[in-house]
N, C-alpha and C. Protein backbone atom coordinates (compact mmCIF):
# COMPACT_ATOMS: atom_id res chain seq x y z
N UNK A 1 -5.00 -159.06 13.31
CA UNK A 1 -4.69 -160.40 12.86
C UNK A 1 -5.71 -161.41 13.36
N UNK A 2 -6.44 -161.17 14.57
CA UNK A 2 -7.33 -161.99 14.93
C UNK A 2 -8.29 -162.31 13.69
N UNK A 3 -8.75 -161.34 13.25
CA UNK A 3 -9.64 -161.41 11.95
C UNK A 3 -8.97 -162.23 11.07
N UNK A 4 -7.79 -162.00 10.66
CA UNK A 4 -7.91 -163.20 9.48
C UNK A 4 -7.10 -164.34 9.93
N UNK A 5 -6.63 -164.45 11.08
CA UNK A 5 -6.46 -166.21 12.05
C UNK A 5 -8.18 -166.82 11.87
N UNK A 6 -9.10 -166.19 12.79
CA UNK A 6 -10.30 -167.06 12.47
C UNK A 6 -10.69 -167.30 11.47
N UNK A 7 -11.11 -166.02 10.66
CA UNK A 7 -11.67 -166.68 8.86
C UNK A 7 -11.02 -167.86 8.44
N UNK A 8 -9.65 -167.79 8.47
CA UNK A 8 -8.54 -169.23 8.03
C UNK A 8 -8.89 -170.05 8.70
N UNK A 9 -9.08 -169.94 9.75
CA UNK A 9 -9.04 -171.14 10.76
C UNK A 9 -10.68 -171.97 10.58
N UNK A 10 -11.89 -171.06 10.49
CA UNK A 10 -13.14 -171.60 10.09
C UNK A 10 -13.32 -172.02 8.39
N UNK A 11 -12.16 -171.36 7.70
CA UNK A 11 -12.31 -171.84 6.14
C UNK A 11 -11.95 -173.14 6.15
N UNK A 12 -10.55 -173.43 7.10
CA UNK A 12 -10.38 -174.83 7.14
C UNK A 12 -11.28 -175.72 7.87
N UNK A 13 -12.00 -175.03 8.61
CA UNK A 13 -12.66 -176.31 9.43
C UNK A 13 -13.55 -176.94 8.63
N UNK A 14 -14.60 -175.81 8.13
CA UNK A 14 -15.68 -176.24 7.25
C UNK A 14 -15.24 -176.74 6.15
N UNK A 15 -14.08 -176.53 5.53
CA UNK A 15 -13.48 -177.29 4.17
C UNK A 15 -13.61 -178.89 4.62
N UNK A 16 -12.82 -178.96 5.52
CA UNK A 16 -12.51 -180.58 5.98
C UNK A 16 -13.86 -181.49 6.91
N UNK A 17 -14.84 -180.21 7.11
CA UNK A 17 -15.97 -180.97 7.47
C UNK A 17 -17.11 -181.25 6.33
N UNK A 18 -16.86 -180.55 5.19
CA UNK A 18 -17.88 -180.93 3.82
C UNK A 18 -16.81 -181.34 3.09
N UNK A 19 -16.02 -181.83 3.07
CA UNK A 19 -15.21 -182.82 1.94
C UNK A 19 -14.57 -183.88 2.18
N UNK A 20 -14.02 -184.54 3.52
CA UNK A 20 -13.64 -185.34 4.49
C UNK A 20 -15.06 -186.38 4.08
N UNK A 21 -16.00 -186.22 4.56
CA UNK A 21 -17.39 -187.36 4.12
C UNK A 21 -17.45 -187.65 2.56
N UNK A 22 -16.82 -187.32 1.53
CA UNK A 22 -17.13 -187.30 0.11
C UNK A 22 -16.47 -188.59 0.11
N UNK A 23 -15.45 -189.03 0.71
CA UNK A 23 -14.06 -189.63 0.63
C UNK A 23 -14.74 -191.38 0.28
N UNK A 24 -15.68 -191.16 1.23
CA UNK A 24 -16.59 -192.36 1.41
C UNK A 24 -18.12 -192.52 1.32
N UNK A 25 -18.61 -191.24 0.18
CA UNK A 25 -19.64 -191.12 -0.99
C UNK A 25 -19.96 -191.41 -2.23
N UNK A 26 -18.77 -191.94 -3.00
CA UNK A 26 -18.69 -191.80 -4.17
C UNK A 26 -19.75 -192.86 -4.81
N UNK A 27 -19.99 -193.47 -4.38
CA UNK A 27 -21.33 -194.77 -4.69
C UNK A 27 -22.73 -193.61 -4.65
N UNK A 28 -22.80 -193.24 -3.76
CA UNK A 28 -23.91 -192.45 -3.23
C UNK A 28 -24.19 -191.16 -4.26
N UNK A 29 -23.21 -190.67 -4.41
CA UNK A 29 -23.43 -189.54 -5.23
C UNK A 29 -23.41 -189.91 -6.88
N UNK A 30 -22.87 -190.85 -6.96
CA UNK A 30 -23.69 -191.56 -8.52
C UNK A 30 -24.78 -191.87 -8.39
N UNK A 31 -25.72 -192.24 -7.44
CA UNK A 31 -26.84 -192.63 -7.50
C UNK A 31 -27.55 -191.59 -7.26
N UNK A 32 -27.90 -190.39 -6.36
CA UNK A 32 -28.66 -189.31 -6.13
C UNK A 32 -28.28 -188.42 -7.19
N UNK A 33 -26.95 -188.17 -7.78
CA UNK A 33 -26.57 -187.24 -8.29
C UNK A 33 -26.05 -187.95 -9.54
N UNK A 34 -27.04 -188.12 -10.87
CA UNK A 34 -26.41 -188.92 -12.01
C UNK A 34 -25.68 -188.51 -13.18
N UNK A 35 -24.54 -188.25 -13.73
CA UNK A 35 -24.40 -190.01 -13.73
C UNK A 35 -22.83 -190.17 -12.72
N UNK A 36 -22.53 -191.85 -12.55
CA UNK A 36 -22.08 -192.12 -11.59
C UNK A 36 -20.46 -191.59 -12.23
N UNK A 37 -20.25 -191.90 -10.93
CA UNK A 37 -18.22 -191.24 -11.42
C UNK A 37 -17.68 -192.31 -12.22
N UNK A 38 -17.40 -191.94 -13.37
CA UNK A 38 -16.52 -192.77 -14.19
C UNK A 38 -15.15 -192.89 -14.21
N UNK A 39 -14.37 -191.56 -13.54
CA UNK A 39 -13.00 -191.42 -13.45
C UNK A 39 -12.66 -191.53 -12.20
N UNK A 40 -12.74 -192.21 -10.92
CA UNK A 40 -12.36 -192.02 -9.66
C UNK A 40 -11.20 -191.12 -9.30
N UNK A 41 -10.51 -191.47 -10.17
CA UNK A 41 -8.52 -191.05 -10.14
C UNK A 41 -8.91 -189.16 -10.29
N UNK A 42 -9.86 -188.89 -10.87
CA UNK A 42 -9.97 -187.41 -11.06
C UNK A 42 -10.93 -186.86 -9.72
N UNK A 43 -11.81 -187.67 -9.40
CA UNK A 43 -12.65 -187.61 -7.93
C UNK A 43 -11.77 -187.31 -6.74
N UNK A 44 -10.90 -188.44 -6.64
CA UNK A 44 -10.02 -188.56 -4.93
C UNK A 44 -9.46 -187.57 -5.16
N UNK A 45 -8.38 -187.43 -6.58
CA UNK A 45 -7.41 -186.23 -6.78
C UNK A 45 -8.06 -185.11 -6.52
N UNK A 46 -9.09 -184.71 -6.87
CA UNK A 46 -9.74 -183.25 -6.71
C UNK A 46 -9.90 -183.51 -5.07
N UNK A 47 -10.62 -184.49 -4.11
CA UNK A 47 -10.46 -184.24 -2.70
C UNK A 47 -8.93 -184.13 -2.28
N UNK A 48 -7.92 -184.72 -2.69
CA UNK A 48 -7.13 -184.68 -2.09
C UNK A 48 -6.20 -183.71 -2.11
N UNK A 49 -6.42 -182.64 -3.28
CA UNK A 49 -5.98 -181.37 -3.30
C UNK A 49 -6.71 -180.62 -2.59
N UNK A 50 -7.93 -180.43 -2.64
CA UNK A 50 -9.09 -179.73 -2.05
C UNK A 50 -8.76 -179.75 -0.53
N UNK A 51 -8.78 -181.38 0.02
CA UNK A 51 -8.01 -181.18 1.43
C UNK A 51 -6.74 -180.68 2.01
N UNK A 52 -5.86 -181.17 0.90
CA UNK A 52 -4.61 -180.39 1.36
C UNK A 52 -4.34 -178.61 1.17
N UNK A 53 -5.68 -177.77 0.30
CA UNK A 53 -5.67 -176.83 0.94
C UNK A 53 -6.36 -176.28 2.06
N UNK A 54 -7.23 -177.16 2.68
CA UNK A 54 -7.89 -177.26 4.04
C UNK A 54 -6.99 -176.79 5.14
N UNK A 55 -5.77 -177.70 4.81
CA UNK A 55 -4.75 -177.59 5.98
C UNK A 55 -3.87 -176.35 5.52
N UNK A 56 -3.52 -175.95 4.61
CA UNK A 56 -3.19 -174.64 3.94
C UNK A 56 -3.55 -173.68 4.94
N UNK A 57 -5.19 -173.58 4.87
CA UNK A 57 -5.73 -172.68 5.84
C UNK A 57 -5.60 -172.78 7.34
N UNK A 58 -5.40 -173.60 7.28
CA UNK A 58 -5.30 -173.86 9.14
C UNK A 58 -3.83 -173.63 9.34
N UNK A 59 -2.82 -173.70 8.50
CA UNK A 59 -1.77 -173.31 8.83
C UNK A 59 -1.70 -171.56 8.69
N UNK A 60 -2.11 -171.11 7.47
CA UNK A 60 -2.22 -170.11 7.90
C UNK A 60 -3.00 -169.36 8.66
N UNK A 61 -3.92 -169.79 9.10
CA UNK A 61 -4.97 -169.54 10.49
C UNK A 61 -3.78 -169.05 11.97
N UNK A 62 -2.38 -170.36 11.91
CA UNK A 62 -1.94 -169.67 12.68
C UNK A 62 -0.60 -168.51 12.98
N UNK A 63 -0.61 -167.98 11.81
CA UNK A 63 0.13 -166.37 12.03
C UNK A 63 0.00 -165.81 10.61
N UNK A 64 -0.90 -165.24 10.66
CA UNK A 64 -1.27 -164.83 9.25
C UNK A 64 -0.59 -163.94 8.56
N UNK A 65 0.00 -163.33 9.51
CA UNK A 65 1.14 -162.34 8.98
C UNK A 65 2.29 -163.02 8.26
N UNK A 66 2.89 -163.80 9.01
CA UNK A 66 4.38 -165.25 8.52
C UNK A 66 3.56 -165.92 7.12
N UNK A 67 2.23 -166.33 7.26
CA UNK A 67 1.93 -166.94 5.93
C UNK A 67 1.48 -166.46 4.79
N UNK A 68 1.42 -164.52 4.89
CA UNK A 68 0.25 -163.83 3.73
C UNK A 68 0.67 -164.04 2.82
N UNK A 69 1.96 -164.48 2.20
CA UNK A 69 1.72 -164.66 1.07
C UNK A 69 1.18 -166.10 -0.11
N UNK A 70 0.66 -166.93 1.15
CA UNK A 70 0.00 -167.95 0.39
C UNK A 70 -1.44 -167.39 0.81
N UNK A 71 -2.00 -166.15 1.25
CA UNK A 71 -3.39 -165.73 0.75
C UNK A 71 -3.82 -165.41 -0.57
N UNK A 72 -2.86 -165.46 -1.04
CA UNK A 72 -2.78 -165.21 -3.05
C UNK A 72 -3.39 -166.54 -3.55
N UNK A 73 -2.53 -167.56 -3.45
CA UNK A 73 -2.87 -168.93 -3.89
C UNK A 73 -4.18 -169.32 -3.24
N UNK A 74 -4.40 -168.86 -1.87
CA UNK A 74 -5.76 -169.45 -1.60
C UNK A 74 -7.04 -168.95 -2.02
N UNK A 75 -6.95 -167.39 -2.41
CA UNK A 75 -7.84 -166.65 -3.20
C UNK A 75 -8.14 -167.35 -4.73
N UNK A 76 -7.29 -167.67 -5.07
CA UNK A 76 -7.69 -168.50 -6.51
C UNK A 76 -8.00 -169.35 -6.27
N UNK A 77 -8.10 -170.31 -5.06
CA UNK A 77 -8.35 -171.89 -5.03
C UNK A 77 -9.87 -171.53 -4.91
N UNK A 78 -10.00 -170.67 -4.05
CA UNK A 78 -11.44 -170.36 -3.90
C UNK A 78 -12.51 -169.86 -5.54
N UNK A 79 -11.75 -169.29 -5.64
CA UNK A 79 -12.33 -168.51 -7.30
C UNK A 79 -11.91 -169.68 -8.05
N UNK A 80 -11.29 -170.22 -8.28
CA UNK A 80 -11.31 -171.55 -9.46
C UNK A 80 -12.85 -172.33 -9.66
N UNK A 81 -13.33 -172.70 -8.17
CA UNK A 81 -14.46 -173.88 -7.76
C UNK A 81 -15.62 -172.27 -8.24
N UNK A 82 -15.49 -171.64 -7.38
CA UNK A 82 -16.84 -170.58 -7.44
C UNK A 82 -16.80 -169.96 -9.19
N UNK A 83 -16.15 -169.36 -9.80
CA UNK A 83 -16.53 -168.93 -10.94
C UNK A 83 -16.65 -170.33 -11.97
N UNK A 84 -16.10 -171.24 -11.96
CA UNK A 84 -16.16 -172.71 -12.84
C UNK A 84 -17.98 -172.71 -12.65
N UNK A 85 -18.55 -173.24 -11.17
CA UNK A 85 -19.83 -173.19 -11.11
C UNK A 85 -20.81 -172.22 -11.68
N UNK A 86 -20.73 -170.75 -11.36
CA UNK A 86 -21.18 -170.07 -11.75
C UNK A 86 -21.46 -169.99 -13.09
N UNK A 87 -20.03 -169.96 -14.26
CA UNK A 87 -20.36 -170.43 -15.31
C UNK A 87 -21.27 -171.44 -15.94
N UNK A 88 -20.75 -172.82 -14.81
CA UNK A 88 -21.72 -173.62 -15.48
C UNK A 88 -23.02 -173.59 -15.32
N UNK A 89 -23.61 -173.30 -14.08
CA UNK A 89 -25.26 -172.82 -14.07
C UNK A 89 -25.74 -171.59 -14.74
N UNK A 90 -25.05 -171.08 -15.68
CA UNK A 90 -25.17 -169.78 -16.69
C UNK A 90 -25.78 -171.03 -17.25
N UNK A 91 -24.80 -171.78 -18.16
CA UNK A 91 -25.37 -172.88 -19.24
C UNK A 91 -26.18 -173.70 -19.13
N UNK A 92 -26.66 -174.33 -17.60
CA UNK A 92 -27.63 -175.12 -17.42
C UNK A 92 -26.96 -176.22 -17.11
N UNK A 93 -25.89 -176.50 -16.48
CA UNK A 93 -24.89 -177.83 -16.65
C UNK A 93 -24.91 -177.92 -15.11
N UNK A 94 -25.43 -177.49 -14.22
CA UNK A 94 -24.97 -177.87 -12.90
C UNK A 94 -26.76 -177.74 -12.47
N UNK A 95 -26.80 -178.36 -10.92
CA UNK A 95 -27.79 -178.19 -10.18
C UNK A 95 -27.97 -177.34 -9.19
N UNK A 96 -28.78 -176.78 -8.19
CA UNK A 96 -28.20 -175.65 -7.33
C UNK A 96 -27.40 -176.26 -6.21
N UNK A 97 -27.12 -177.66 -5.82
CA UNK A 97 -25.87 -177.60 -4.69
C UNK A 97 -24.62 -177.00 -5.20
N UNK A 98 -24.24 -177.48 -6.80
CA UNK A 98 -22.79 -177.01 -6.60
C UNK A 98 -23.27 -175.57 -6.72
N UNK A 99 -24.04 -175.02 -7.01
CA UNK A 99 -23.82 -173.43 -7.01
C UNK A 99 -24.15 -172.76 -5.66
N UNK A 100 -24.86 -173.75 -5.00
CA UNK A 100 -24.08 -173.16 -3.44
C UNK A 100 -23.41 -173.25 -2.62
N UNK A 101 -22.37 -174.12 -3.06
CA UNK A 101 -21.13 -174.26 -2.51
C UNK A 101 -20.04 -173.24 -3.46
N UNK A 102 -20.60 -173.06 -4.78
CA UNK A 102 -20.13 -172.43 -5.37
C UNK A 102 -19.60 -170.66 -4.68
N UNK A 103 -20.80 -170.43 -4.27
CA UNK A 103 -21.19 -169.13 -3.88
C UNK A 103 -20.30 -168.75 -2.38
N UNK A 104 -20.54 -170.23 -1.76
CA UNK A 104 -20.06 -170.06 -0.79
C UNK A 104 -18.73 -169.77 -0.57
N UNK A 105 -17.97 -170.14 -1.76
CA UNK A 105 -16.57 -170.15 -2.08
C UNK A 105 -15.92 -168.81 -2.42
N UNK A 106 -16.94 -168.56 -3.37
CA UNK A 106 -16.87 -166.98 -3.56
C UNK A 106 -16.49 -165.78 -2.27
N UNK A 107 -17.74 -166.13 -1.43
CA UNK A 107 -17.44 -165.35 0.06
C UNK A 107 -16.48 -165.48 0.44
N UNK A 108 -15.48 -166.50 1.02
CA UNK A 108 -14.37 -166.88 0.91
C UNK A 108 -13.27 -166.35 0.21
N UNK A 109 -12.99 -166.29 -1.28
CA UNK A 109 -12.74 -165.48 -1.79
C UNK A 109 -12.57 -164.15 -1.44
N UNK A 110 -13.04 -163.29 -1.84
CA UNK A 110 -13.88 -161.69 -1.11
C UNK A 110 -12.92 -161.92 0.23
N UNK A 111 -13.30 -162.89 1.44
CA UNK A 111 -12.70 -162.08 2.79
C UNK A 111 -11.79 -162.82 2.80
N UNK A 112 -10.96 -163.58 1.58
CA UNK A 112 -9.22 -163.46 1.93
C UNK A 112 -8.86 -162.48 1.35
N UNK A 113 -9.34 -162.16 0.40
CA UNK A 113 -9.11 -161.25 -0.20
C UNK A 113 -8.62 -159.60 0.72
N UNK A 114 -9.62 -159.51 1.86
CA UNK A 114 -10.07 -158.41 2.62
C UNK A 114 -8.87 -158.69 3.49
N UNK A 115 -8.77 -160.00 3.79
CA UNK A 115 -7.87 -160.31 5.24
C UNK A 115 -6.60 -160.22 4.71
N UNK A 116 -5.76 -160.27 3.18
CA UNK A 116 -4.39 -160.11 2.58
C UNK A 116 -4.94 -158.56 2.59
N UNK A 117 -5.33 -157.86 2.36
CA UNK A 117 -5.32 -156.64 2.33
C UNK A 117 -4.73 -156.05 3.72
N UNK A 118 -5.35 -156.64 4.87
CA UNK A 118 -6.05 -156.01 6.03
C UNK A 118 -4.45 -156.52 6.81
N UNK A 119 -3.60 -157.76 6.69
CA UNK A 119 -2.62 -158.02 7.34
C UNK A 119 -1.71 -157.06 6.85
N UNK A 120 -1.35 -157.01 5.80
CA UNK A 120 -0.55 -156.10 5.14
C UNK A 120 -0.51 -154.62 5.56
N UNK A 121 -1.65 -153.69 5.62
CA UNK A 121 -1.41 -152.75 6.73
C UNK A 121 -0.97 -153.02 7.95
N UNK A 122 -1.65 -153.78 8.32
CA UNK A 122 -1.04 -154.56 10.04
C UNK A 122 0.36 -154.51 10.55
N UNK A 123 0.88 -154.93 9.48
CA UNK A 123 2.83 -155.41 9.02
C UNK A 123 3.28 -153.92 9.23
N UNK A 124 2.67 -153.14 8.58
CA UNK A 124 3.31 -151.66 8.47
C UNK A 124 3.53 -150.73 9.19
């Protein structure tokens, strides 16, 4: 269980340390990254889901066994952002940050994936 307490526990950290600063970017990233946000209400909403599965992970970070079965839901949260990107830099519609955050998500993916596997013998 140690193994998939930390992965959870570092998925959340790094979630809430690259999306926590966006909160108070949104000027910034219309200007480096064009064009500017036209829908805010779809911006915050996407952080503020995005964060509240941050804490998802950190809760299940602590007894991974009591929480495996929201490693299901967090495996798709991860694969939603990573295959969406992927697709879109197939078409030419994205730049390479989101596809490496994309990617990064993916990994993520993969070792909850490994760690719902890996508790589940554990249990047995």
């Amino acid at each position: 269980m140690r193994f998939s307490s930390r992965l959870f526990f570092a998925a959340g950290i790094y979630g809430l340390v690259v999306l926590a600063p966006m909160y108070f970017l949104e000027g910034l990233l219309g200007r480096e990254d064009p064009p500017p946000i036209t829908h805010p209400e779809y911006f915050y909403g996407f952080l503020g889901v995005a964060v509240a599965w941050q804490v998802a992970f950190l809760i299940i970070a602590t007894d991974p066994s009591r929480y495996r079965a929201l490693m299901v839901p967090s495996v798709l949260e991860k694969l939603g952002y990573g295959v969406a990107v992927l697709v879109l830099a197939g078409l030419g519609r994205v730049t390479a940050g989101p596809v490496a955050t994309g990617c990064i998500d993916l990994v993520f993916a993969a070792l909850f994936t490994y760690a719902f596997v890996r508790v589940g013998r554990e249990r047995m």
